[in-house]
Protein backbone atom coordinates (compact mmCIF):
# COMPACT_ATOMS: atom_id res chain seq x y z
CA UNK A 1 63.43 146.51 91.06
CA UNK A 2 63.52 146.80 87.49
CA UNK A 3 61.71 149.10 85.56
CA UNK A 4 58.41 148.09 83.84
CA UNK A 5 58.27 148.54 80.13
CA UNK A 6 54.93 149.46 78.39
CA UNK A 7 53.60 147.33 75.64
CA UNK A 8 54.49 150.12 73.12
CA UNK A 9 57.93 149.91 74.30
CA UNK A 10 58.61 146.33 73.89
CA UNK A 11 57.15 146.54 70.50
CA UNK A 12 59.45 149.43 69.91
CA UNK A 13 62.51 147.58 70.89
CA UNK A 14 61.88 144.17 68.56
CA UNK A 15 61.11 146.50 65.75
CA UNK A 16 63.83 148.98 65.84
CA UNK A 17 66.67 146.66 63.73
CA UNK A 18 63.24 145.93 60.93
CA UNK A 19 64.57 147.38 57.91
CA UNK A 20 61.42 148.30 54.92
CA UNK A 21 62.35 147.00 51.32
CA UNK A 22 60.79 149.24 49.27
CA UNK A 23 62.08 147.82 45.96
CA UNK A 24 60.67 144.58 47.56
CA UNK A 25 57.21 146.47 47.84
CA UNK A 26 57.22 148.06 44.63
CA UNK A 27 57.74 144.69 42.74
CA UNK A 28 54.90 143.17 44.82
CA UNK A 29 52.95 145.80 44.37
CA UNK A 30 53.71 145.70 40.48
CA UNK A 31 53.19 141.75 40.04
CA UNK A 32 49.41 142.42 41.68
CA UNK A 33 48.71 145.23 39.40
CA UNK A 34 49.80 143.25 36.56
CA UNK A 35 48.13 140.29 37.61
CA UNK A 36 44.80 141.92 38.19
CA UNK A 37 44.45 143.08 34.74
CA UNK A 38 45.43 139.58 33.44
CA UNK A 39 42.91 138.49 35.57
CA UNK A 40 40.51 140.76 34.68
CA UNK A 41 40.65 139.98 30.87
CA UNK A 42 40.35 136.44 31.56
CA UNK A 43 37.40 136.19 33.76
CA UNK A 44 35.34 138.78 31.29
CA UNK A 45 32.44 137.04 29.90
CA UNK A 46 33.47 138.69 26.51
CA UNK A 47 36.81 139.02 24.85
CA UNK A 48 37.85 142.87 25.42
CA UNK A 49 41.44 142.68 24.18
CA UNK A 50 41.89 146.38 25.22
CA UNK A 51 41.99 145.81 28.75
CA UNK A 52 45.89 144.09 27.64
CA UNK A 53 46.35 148.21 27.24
CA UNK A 54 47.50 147.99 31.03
CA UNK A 55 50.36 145.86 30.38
CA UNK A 56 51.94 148.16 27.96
CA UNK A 57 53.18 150.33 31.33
CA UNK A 58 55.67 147.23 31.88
CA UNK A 59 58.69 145.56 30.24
CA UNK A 60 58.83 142.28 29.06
CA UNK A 61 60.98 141.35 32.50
CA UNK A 62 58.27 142.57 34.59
CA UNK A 63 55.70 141.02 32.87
CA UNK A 64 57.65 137.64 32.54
CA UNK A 65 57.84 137.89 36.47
CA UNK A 66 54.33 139.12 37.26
CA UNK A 67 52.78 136.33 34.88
CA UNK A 68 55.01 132.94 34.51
CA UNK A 69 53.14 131.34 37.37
CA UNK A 70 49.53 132.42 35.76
CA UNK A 71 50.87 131.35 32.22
CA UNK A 72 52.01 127.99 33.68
CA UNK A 73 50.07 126.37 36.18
CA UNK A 74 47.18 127.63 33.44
CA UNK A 75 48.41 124.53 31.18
CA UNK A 76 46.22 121.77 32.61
CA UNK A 77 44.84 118.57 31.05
CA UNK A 78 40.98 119.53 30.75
CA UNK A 79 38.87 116.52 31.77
CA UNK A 80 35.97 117.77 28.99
CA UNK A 81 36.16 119.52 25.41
CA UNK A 82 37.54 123.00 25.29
CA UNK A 83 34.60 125.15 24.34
CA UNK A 84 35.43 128.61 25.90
CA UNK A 85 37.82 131.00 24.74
CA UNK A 86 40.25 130.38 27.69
CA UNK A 87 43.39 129.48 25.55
CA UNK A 88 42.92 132.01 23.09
CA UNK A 89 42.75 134.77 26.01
CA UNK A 90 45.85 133.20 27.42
CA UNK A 91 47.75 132.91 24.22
CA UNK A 92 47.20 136.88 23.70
CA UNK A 93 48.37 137.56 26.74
CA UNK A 94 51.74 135.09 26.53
CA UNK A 95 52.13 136.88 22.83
CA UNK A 96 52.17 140.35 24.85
CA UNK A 97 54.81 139.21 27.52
CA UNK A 98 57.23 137.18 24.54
CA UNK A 99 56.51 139.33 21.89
CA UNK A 100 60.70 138.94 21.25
CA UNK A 101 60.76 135.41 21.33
CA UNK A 102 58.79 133.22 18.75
CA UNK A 103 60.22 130.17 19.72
CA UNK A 104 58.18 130.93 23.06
CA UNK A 105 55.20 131.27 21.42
CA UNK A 106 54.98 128.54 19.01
CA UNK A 107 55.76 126.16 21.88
CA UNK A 108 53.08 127.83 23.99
CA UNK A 109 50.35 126.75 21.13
CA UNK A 110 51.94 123.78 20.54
CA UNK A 111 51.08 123.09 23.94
CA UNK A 112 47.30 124.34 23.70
CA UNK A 113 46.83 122.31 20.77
CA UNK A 114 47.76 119.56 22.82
CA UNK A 115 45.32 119.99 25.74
CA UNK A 116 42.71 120.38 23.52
CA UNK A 117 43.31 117.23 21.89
CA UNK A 118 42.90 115.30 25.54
CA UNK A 119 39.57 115.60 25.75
CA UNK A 120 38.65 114.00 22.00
CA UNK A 121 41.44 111.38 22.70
CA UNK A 122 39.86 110.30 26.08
CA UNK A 123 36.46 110.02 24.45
CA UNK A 124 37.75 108.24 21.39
CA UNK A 125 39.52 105.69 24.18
CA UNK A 126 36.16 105.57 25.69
CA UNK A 127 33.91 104.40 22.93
CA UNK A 128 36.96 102.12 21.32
CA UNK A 129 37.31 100.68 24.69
CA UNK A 130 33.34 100.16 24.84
CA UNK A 131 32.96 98.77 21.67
CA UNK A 132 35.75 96.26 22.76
CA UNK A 133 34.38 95.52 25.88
CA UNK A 134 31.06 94.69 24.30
CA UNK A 135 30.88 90.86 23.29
CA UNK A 136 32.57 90.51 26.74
CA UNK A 137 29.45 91.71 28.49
CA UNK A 138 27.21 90.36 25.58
CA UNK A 139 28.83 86.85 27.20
CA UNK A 140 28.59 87.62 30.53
CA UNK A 141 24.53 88.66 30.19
CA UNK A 142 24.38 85.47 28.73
CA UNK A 143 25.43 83.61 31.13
CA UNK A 144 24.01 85.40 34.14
CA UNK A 145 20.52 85.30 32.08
CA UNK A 146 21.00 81.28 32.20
CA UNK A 147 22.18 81.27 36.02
CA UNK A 148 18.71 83.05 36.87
CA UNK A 149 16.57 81.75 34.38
CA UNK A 150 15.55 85.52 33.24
CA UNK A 151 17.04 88.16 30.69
CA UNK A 152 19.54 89.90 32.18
CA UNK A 153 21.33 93.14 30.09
CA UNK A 154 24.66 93.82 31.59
CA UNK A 155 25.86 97.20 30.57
CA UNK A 156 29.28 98.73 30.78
CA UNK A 157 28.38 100.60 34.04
CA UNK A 158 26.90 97.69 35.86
CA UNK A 159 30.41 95.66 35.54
CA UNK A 160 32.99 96.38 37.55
CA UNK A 161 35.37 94.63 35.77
CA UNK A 162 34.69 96.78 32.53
CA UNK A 163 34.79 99.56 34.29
CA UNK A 164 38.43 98.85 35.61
CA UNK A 165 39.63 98.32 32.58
CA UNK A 166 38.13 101.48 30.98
CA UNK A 167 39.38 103.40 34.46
CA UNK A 168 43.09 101.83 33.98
CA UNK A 169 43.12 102.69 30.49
CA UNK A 170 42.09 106.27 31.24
CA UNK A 171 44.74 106.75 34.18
CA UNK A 172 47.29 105.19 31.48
CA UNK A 173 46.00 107.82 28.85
CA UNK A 174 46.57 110.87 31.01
CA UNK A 175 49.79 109.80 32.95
CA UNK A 176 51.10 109.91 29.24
CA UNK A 177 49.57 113.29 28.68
CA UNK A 178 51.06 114.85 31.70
CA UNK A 179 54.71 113.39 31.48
CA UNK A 180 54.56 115.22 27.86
CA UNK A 181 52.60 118.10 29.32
CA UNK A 182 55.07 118.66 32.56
CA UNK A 183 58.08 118.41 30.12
CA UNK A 184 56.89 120.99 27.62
CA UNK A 185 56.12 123.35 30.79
CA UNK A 186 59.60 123.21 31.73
CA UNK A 187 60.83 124.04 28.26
CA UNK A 188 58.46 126.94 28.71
CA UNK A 189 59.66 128.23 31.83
CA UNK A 190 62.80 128.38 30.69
CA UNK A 191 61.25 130.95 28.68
CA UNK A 192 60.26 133.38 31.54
């Protein structure tokens, strides 16, 4: 009969070729420091620019590692008007980790000046688009008020119709904003 092998053992035996990385661990272990303060300084109520003291202990490569996914997937279309800090706190800290390359960071508030134009353009499509739409319902409350034999006062959220064409015109608006966003993120990555 064969022998019987403890639990211990067995574990013992599949981890006994398991080699440690410990450059693998260090870089991990960097990237969370690294990303902690970054995260740190952005979710303070108010703007403490000294907490960026942190991520003078790193070079530019680590910090370009630790932080191109924060930097990038922070670029997003904002469905209302910027009226935090947030890109100003971001652009600090993308001015700490390309402080060699300009280029970097003009396109990097090129590209916040752009988001926080979305919001105004969407609202100005909005009220054009409503102002449009208007003798259309103005017609359509007409003739409704005659079908009934009472006033009737469509508005622009009572017909469906108008509201399709405002919603199409809005998904048109910010497919256009995120072809030109999603390009000028990969020009930035190339960056990092």
């Amino acid at each position: 009969m064969g022998k019987i092998k403890s639990a211990l053992e067995i574990a013992m035996e599949k981890t006994e070729n398991i080699a440690i990385d410990e450059n693998k661990i260090r870089i991990n272990e960097e990237n969370d420091r690294i990303r902690r303060i970054a995260g740190e300084y952005l979710a303070k109520e108010e703007r403490d620019d000294g907490l960026l003291k942190g991520l003078e202990d790193y070079d530019d490569k680590t910090l370009k590692r630790a932080l191109r996914n924060l930097m990038l997937s922070s670029l997003t279309l904002p469905t209302y008007e910027v009226v935090d800090d947030r890109y100003e706190r971001l652009e600090e800290i993308m001015k700490r980790i390309m402080k060699d390359d300009k280029e970097a960071t003009e396109l990097y508030e090129r590209i916040v000046n752009f988001l926080k134009q979305y919001p105004l353009h969407r609202k100005q499509l909005v009220e054009a688009l409503k102002k449009q739409l208007e003798p259309m319902l103005e017609q359509k409350s007409e003739e409704m008020s005659q079908k009934l034999g009472r006033a009737v006062k469509l508005t622009i959220e009572d017909d469906k119709e108008t509201l399709e064409i405002i919603e199409q015109n809005l998904e048109h608006l910010e497919k256009q904003y995120n072809e030109n966003l999603e390009n000028a993120k990969k020009s930035l990555e190339a960056s990092f």
